[in-house]
N, C-alpha and C. Protein backbone atom coordinates (compact mmCIF):
# COMPACT_ATOMS: atom_id res chain seq x y z
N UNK A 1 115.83 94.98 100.37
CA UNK A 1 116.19 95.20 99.01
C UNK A 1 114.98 95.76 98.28
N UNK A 2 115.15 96.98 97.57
CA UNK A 2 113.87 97.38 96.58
C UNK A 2 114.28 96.86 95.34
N UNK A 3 113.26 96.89 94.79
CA UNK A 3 113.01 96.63 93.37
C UNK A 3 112.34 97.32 92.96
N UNK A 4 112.90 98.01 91.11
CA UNK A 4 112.16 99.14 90.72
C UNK A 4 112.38 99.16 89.47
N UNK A 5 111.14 99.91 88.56
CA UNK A 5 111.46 99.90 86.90
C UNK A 5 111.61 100.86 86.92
N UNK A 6 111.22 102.35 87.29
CA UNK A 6 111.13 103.49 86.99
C UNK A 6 113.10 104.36 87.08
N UNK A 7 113.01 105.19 86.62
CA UNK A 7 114.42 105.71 86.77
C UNK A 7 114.67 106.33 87.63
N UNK A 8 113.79 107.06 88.58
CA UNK A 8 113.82 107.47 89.69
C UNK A 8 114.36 106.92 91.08
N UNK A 9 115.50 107.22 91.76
CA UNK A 9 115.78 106.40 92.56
C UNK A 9 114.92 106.39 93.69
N UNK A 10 114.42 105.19 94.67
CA UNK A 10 113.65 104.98 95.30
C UNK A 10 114.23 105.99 97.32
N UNK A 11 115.59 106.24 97.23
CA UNK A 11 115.87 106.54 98.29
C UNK A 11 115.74 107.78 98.63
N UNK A 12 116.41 108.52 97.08
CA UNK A 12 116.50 110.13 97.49
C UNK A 12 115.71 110.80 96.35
N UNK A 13 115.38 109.94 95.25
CA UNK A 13 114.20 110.94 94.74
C UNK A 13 115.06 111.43 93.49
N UNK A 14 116.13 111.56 93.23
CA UNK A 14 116.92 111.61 91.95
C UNK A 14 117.06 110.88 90.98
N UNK A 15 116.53 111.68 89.60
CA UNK A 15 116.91 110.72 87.72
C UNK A 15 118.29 111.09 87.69
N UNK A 16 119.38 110.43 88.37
CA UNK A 16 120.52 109.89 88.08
C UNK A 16 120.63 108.53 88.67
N UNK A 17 120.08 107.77 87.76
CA UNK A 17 120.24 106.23 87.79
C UNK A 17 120.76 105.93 86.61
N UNK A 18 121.87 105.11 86.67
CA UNK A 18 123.00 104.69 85.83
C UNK A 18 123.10 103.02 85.32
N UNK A 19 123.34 102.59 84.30
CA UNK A 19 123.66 101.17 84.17
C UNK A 19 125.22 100.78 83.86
N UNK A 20 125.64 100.03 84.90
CA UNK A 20 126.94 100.04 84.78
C UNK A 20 128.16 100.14 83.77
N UNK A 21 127.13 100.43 82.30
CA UNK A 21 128.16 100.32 81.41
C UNK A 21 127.99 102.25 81.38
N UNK A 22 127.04 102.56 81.63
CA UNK A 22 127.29 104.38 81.73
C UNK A 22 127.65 104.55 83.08
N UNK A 23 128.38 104.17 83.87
CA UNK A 23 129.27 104.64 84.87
C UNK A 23 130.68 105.06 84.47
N UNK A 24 131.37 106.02 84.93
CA UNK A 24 132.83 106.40 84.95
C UNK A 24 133.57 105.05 85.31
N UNK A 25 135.08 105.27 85.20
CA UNK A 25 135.61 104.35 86.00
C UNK A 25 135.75 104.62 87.36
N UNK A 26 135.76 105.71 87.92
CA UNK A 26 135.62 106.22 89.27
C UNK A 26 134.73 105.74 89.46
N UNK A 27 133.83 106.01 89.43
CA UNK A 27 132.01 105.88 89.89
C UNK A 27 132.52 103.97 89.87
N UNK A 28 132.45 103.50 88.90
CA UNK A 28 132.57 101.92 89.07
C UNK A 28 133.07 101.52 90.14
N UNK A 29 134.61 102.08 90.63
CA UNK A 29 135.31 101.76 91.44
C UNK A 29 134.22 101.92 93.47
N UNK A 30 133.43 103.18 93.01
CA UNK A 30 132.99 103.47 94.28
C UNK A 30 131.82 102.16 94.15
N UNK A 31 131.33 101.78 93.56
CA UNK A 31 129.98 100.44 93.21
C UNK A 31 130.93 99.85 93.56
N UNK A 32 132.16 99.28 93.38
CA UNK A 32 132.82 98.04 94.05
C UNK A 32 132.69 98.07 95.22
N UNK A 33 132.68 98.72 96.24
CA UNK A 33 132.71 99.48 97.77
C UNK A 33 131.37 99.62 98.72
N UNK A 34 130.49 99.36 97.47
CA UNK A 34 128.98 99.40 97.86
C UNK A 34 128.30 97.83 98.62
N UNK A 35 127.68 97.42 100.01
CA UNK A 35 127.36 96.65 100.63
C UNK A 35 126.87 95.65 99.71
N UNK A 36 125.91 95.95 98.93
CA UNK A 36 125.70 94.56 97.73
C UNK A 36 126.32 93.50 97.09
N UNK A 37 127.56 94.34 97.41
CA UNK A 37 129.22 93.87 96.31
C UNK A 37 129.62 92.19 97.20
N UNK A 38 129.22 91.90 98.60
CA UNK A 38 128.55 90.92 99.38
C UNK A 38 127.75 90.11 99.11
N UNK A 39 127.05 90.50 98.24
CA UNK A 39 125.78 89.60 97.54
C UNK A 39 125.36 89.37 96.53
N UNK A 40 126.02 89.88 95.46
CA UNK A 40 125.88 89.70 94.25
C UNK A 40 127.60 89.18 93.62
N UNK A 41 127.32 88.75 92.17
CA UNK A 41 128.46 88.50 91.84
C UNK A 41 129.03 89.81 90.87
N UNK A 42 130.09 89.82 90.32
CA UNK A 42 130.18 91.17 89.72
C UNK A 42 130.19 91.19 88.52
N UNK A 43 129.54 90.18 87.63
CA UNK A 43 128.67 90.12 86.41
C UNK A 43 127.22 90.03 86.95
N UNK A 44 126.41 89.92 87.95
CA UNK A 44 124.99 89.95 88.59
C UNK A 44 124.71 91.45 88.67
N UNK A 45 125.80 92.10 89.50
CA UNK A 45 125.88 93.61 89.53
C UNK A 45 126.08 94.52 88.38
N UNK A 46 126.43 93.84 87.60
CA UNK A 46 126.77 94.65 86.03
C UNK A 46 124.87 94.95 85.38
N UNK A 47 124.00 93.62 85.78
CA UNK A 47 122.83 94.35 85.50
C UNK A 47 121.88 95.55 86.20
N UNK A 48 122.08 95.29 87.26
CA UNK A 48 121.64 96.48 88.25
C UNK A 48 122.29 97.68 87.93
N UNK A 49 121.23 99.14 88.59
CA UNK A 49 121.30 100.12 88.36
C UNK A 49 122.01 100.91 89.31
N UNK A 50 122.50 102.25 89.24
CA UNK A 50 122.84 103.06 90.32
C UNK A 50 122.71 104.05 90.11
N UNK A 51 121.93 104.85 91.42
CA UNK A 51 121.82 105.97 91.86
C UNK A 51 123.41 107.19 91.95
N UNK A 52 123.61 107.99 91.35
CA UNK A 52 125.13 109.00 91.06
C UNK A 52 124.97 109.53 92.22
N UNK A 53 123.56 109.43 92.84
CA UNK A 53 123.72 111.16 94.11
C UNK A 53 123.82 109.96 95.45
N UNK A 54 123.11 109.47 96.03
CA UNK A 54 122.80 108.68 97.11
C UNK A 54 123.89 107.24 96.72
N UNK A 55 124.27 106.65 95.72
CA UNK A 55 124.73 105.44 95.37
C UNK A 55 124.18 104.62 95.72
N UNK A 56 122.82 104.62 95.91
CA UNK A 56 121.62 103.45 96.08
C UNK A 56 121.81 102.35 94.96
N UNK A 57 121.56 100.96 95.36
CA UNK A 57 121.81 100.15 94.18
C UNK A 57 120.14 99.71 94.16
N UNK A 58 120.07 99.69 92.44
CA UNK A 58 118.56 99.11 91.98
C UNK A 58 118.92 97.71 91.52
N UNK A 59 118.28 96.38 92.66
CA UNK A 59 117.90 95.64 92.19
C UNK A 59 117.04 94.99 90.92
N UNK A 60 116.69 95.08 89.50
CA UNK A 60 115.59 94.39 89.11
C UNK A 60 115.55 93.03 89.11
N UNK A 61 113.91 93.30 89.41
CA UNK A 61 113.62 92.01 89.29
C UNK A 61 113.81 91.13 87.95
N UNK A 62 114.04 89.41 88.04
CA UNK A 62 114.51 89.01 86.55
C UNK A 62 112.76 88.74 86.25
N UNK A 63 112.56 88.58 84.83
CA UNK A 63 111.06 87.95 84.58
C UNK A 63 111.52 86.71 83.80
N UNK A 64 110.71 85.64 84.35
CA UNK A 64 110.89 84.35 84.28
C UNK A 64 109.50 83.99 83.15
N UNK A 65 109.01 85.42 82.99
CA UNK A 65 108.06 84.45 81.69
C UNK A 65 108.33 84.05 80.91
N UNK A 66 107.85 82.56 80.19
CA UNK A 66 107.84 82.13 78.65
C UNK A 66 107.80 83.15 77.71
């Protein structure tokens, strides 16, 4: 799993990284379909990012500081 702040996706190198509320409903539907969808819940996945070209999913990390 990566983790990343930048908008750049870490796989293929493309600024089309998306937050699930700027996804299509198509595009959403293909993130349902995506291997993560296994490991996350689908309000967990609503914070993570996605890649439009590769459909790479961006983990962030949460920050637990005070």
């Amino acid at each position: 799993m990566i983790f990343s702040t930048d908008n750049t996706c870490p796989r293929c190198g493309a600024v089309k990284i998306k937050k699930w509320a700027d996804l299509t409903e198509e595009q959403q539907m293909l993130v349902r379909k995506l291997p993560l969808s296994a490991e996350y819940t689908h309000s967990a996945r609503k914070k993570h990012r996605f890649c439009t070209r590769c459909w790479f999913e961006l983990v962030e990390k949460e920050s637990h500081e005070a």
